[in-house]
PDB file of N, CA and C in Angstrom:
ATOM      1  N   UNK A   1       0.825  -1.177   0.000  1.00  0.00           N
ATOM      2  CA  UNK A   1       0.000   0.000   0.000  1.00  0.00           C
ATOM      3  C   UNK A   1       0.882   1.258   0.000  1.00  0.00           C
ATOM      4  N   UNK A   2       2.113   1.290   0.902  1.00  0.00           N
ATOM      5  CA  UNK A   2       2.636   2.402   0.921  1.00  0.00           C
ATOM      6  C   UNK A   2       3.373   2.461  -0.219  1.00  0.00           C
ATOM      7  N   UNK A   3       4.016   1.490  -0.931  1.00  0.00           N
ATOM      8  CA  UNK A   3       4.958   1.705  -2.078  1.00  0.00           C
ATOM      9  C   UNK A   3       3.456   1.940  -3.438  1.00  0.00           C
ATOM     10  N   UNK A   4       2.741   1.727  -3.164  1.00  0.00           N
ATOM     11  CA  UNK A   4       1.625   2.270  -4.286  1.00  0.00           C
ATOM     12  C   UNK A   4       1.761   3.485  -3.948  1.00  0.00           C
ATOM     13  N   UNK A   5       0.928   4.263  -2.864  1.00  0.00           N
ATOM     14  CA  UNK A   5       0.961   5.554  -2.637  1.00  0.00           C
ATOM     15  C   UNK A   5       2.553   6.644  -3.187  1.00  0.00           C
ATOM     16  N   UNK A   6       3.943   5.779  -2.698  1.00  0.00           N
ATOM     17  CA  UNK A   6       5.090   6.164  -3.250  1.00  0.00           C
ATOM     18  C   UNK A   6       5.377   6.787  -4.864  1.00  0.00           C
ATOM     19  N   UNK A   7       4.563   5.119  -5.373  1.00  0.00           N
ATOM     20  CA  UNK A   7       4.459   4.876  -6.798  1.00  0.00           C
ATOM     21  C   UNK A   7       3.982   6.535  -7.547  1.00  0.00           C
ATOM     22  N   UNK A   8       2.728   6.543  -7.370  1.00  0.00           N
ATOM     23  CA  UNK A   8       1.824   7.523  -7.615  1.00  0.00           C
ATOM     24  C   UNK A   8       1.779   9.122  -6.983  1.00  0.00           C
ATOM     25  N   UNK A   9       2.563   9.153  -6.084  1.00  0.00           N
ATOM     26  CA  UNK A   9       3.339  10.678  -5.648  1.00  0.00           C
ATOM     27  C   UNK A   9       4.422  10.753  -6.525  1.00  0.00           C
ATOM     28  N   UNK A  10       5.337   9.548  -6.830  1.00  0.00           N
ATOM     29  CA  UNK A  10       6.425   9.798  -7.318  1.00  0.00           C
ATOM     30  C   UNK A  10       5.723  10.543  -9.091  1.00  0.00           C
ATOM     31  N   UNK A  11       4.900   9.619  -9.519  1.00  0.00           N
ATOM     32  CA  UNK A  11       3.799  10.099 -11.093  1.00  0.00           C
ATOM     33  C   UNK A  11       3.853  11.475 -11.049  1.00  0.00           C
ATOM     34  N   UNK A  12       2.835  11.871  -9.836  1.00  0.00           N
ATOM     35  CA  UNK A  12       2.412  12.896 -10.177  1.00  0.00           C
ATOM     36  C   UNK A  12       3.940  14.150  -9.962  1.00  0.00           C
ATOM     37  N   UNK A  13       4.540  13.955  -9.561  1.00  0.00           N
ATOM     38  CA  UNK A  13       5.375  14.880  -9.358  1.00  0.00           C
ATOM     39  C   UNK A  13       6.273  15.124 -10.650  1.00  0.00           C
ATOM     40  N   UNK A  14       6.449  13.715 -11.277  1.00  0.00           N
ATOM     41  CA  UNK A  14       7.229  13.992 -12.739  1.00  0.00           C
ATOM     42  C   UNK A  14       6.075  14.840 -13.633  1.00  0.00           C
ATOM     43  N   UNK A  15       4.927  14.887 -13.209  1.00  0.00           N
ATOM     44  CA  UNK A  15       4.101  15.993 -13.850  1.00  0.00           C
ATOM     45  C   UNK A  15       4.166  17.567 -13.853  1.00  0.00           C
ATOM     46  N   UNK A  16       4.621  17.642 -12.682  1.00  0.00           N
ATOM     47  CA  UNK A  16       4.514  19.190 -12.343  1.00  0.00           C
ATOM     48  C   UNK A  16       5.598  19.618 -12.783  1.00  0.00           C
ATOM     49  N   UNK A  17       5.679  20.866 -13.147  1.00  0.00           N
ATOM     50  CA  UNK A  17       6.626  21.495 -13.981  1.00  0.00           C
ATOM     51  C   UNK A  17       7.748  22.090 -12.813  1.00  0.00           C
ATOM     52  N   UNK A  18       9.159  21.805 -13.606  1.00  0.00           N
ATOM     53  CA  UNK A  18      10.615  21.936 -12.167  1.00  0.00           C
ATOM     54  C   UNK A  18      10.453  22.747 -11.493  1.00  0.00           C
ATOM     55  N   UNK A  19       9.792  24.418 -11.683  1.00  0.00           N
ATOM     56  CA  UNK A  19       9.524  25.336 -10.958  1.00  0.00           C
ATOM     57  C   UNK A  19       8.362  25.709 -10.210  1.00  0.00           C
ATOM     58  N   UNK A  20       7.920  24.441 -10.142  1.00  0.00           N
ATOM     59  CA  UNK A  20       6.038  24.417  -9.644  1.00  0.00           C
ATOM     60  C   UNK A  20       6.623  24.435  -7.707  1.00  0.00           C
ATOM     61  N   UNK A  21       5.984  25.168  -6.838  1.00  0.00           N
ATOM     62  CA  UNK A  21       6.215  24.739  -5.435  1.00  0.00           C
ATOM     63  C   UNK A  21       5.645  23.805  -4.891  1.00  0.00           C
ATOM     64  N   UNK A  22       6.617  22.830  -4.463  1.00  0.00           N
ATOM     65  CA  UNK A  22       6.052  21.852  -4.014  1.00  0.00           C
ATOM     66  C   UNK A  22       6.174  21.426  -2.519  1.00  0.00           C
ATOM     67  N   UNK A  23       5.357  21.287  -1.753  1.00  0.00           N
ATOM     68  CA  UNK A  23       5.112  21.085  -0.763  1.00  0.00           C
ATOM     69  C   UNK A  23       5.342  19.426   0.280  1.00  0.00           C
ATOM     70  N   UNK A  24       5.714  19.243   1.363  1.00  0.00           N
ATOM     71  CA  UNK A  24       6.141  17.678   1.622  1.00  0.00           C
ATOM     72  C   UNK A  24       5.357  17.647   3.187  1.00  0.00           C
ATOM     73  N   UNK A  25       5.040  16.775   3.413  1.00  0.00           N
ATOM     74  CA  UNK A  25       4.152  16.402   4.676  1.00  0.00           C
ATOM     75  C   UNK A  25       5.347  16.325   6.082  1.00  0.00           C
ATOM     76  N   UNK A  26       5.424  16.812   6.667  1.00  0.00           N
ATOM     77  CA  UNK A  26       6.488  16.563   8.471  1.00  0.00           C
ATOM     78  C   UNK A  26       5.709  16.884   9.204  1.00  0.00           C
ATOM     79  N   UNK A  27       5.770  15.261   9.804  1.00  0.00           N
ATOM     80  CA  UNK A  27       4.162  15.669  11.051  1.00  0.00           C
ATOM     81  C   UNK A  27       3.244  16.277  10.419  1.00  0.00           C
ATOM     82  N   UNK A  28       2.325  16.766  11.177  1.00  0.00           N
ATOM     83  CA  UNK A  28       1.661  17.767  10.902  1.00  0.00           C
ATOM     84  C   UNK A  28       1.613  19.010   9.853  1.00  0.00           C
ATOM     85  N   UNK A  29       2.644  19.404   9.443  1.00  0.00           N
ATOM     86  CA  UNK A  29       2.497  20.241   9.077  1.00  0.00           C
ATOM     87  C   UNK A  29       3.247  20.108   7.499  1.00  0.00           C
ATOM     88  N   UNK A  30       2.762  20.984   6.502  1.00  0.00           N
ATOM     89  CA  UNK A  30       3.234  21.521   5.267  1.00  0.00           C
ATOM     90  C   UNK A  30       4.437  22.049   5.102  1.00  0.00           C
ATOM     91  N   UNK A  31       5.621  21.643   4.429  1.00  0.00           N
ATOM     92  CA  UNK A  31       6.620  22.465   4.727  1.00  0.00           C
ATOM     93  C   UNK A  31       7.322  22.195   2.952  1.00  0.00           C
ATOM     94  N   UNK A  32       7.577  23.783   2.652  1.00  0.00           N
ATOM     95  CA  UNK A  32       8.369  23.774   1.323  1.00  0.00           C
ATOM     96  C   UNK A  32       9.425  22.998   0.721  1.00  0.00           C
ATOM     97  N   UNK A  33       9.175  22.909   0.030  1.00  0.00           N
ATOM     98  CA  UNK A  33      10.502  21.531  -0.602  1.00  0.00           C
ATOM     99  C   UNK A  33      10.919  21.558  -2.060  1.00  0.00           C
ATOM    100  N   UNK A  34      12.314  20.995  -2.521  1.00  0.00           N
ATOM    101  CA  UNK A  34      12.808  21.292  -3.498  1.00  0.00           C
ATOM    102  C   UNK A  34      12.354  19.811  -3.772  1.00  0.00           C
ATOM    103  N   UNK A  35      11.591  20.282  -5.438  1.00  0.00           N
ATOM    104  CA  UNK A  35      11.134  19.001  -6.221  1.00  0.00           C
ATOM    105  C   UNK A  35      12.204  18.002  -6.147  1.00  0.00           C
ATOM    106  N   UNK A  36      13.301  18.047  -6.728  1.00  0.00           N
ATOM    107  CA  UNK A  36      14.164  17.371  -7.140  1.00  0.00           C
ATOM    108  C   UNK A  36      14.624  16.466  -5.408  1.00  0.00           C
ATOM    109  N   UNK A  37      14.516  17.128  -4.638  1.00  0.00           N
ATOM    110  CA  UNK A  37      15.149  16.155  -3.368  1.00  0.00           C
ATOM    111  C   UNK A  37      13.786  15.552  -2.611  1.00  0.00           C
ATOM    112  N   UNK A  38      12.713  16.299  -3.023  1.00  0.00           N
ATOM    113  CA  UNK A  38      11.620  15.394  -2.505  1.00  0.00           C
ATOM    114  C   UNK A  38      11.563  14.321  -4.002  1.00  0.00           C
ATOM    115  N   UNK A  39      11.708  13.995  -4.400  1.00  0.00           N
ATOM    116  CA  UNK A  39      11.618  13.002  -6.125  1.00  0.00           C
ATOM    117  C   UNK A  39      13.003  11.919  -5.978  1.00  0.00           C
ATOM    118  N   UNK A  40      14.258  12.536  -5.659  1.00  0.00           N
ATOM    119  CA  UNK A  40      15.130  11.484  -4.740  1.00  0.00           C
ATOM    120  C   UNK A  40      14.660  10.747  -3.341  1.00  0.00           C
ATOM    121  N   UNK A  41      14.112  11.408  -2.388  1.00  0.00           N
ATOM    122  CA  UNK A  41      13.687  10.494  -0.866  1.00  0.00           C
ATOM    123  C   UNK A  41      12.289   9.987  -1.566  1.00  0.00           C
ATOM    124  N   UNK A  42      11.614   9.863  -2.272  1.00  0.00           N
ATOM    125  CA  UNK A  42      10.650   9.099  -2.775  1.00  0.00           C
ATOM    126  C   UNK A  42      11.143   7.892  -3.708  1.00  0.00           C
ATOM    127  N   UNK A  43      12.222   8.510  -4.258  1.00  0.00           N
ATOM    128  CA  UNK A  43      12.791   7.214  -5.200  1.00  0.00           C
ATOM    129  C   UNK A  43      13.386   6.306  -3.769  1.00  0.00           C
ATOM    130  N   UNK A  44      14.199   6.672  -3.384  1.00  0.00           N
ATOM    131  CA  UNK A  44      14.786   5.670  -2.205  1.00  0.00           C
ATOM    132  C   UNK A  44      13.946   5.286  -1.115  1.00  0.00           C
ATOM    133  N   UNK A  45      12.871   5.425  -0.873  1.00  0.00           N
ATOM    134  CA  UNK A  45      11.796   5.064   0.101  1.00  0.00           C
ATOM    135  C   UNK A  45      11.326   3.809  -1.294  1.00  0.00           C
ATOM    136  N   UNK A  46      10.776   3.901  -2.787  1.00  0.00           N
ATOM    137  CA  UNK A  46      10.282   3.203  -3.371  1.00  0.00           C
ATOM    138  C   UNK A  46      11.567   1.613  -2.997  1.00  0.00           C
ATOM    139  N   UNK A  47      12.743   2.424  -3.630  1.00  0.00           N
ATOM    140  CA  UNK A  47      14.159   1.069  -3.091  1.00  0.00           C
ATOM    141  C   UNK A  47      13.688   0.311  -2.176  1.00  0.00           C
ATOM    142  N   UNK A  48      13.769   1.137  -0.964  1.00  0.00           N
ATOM    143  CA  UNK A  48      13.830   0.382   0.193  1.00  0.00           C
ATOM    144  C   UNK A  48      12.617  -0.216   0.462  1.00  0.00           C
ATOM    145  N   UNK A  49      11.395  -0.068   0.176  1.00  0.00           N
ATOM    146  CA  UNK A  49       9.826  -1.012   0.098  1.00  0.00           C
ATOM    147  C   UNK A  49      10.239  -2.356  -1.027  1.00  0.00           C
ATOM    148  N   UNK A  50      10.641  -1.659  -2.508  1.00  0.00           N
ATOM    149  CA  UNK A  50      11.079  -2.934  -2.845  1.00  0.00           C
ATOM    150  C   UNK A  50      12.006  -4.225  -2.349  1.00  0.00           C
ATOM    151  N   UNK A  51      13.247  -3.523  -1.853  1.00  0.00           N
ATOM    152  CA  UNK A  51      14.112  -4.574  -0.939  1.00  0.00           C
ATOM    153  C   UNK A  51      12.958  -5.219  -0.095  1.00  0.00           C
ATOM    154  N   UNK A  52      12.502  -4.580   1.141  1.00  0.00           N
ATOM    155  CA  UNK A  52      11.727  -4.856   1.926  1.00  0.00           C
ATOM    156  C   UNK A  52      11.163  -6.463   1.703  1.00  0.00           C
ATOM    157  N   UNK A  53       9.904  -5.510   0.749  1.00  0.00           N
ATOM    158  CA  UNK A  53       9.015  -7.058  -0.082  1.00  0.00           C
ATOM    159  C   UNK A  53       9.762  -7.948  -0.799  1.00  0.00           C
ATOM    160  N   UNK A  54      11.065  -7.891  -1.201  1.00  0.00           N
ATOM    161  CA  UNK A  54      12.221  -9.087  -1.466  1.00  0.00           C
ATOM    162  C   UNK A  54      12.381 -10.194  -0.345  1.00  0.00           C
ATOM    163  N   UNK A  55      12.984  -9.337   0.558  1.00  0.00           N
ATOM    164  CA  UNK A  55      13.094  -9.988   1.714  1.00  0.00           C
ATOM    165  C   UNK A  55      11.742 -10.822   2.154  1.00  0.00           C
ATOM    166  N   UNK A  56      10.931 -10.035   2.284  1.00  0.00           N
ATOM    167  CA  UNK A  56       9.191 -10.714   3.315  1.00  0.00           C
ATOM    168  C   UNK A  56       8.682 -11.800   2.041  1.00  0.00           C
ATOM    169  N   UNK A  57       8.894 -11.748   0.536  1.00  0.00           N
ATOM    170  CA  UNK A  57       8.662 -12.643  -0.189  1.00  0.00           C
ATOM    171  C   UNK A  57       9.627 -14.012   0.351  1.00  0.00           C
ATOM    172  N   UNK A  58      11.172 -14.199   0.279  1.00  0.00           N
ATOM    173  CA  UNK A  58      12.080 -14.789   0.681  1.00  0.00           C
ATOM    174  C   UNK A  58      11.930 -15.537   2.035  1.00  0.00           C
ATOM    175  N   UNK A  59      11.440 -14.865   2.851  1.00  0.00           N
ATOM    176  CA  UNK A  59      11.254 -15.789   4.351  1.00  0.00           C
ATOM    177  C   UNK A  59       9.630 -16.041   4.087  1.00  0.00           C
ATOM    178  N   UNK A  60       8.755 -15.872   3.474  1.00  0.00           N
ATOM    179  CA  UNK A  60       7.374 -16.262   2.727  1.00  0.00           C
ATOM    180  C   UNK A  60       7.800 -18.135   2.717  1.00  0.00           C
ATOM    181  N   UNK A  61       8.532 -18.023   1.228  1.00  0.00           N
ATOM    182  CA  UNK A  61       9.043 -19.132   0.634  1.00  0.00           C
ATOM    183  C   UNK A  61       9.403 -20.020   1.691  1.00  0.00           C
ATOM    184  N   UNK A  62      10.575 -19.575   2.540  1.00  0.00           N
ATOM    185  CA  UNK A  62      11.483 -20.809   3.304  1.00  0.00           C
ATOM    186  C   UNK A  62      10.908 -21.034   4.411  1.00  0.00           C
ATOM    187  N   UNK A  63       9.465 -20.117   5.073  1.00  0.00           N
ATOM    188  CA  UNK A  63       8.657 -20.823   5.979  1.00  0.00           C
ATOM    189  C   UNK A  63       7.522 -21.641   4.997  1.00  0.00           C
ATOM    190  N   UNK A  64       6.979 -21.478   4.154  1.00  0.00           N
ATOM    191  CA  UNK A  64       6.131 -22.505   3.742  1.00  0.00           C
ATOM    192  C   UNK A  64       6.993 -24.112   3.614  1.00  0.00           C
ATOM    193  N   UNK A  65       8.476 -23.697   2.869  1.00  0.00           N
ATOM    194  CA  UNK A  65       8.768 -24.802   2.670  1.00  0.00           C
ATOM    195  C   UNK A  65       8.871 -25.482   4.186  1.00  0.00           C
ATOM    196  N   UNK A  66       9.289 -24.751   4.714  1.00  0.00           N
ATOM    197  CA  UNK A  66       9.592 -25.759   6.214  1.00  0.00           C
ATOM    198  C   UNK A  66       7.972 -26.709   6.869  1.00  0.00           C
ATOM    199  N   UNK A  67       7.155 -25.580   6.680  1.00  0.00           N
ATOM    200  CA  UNK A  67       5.834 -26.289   6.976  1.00  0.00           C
ATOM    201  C   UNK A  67       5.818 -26.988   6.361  1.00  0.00           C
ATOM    202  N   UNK A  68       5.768 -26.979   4.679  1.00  0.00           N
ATOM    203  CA  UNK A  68       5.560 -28.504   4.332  1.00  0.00           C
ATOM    204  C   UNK A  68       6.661 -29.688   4.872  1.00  0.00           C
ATOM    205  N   UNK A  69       7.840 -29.561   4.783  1.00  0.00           N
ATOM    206  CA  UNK A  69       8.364 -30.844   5.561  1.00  0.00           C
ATOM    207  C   UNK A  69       8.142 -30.557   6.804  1.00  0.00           C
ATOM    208  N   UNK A  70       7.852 -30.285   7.666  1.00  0.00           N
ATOM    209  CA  UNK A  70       7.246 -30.645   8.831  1.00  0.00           C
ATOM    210  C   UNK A  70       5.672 -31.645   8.810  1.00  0.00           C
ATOM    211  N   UNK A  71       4.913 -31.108   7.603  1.00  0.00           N
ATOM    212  CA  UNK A  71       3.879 -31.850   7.543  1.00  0.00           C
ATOM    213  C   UNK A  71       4.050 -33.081   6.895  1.00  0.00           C
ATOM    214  N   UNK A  72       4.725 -33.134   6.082  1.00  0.00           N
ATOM    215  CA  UNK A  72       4.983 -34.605   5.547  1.00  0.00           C
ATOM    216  C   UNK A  72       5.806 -35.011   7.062  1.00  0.00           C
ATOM    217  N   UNK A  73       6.772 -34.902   7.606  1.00  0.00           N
ATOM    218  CA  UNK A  73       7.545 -35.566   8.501  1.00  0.00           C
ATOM    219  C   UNK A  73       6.608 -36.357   9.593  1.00  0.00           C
ATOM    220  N   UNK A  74       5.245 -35.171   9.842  1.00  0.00           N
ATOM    221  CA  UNK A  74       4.154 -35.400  10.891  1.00  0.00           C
ATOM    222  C   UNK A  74       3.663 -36.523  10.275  1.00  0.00           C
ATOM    223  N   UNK A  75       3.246 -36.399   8.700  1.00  0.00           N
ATOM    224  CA  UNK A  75       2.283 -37.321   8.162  1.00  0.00           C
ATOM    225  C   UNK A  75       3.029 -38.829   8.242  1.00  0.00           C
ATOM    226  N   UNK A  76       4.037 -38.855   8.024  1.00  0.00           N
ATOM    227  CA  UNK A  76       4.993 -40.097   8.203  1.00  0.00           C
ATOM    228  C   UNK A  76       4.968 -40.785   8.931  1.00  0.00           C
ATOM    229  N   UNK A  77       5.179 -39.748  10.569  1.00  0.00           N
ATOM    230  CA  UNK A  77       5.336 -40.090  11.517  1.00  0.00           C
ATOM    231  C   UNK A  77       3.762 -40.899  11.823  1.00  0.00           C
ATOM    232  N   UNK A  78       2.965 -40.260  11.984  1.00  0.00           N
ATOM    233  CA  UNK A  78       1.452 -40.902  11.766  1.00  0.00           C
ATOM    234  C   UNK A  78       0.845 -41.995  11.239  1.00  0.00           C
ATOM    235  N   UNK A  79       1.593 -41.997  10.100  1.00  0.00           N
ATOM    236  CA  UNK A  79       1.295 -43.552   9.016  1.00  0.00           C
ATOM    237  C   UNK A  79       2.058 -44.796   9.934  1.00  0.00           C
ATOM    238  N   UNK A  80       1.173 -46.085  10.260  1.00  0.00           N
ATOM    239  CA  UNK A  80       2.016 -46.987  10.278  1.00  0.00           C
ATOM    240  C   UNK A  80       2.745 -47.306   9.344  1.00  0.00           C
ATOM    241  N   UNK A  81       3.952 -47.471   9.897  1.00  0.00           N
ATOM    242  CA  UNK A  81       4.861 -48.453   8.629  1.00  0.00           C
ATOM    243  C   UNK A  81       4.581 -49.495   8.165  1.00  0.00           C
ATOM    244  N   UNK A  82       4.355 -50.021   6.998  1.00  0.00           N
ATOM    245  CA  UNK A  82       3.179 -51.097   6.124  1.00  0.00           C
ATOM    246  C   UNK A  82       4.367 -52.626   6.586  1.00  0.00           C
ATOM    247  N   UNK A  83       3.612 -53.957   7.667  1.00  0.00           N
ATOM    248  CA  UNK A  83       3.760 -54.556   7.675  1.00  0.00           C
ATOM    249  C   UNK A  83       4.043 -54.554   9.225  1.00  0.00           C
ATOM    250  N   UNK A  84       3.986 -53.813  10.069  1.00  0.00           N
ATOM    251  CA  UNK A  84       4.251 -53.778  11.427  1.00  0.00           C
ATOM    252  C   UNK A  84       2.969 -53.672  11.661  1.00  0.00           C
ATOM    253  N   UNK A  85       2.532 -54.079  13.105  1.00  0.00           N
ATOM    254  CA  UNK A  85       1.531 -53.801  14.005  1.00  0.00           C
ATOM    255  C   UNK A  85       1.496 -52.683  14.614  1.00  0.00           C
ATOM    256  N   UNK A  86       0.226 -52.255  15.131  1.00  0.00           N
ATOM    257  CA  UNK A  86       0.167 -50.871  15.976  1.00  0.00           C
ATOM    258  C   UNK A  86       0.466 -51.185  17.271  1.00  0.00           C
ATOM    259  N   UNK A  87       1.010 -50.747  18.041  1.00  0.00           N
ATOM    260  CA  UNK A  87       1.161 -51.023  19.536  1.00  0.00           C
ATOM    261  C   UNK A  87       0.332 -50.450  20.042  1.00  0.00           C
TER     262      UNK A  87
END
């Protein structure tokens, strides 16, 4: 959500013309800003959301995989072994 919102501030700003005043959110309040360095900390906020969701995709992956061998290991463990009795 926030790298959308990023996405689409970053749009509209390549719209406005270099000498347009542009304004940046701190806390509360409105405070003047040079296009060009608010258009850099938006590009590197977009970076760092992408890294981010690299990473949270990456440990995504290597916990599902672990659940699944844990569930097969469970399911294994569960199955009698074919030709033994149950105790």
């Amino acid at each position: 959500m926030e790298k959308t919102e990023v996405e689409q501030t970053l749009s509209e700003l390549q719209k406005t013309a270099d000498d347009a005043v542009i304004y940046k959110a701190v806390g509360s309040l409105l405070v003047r800003a040079d296009k060009a360095k608010v258009a850099e900390e938006l590009t590197e906020r977009k970076e760092l959301l992408n890294t981010r969701s690299t990473v949270i995709a990456r440990q995504e992956e290597r916990i599902r995989s672990q659940v699944k061998e844990a569930q097969t290991k469970l399911q294994e463990d569960l199955n009698p072994v074919s030709g033994q009795p149950l105790s």
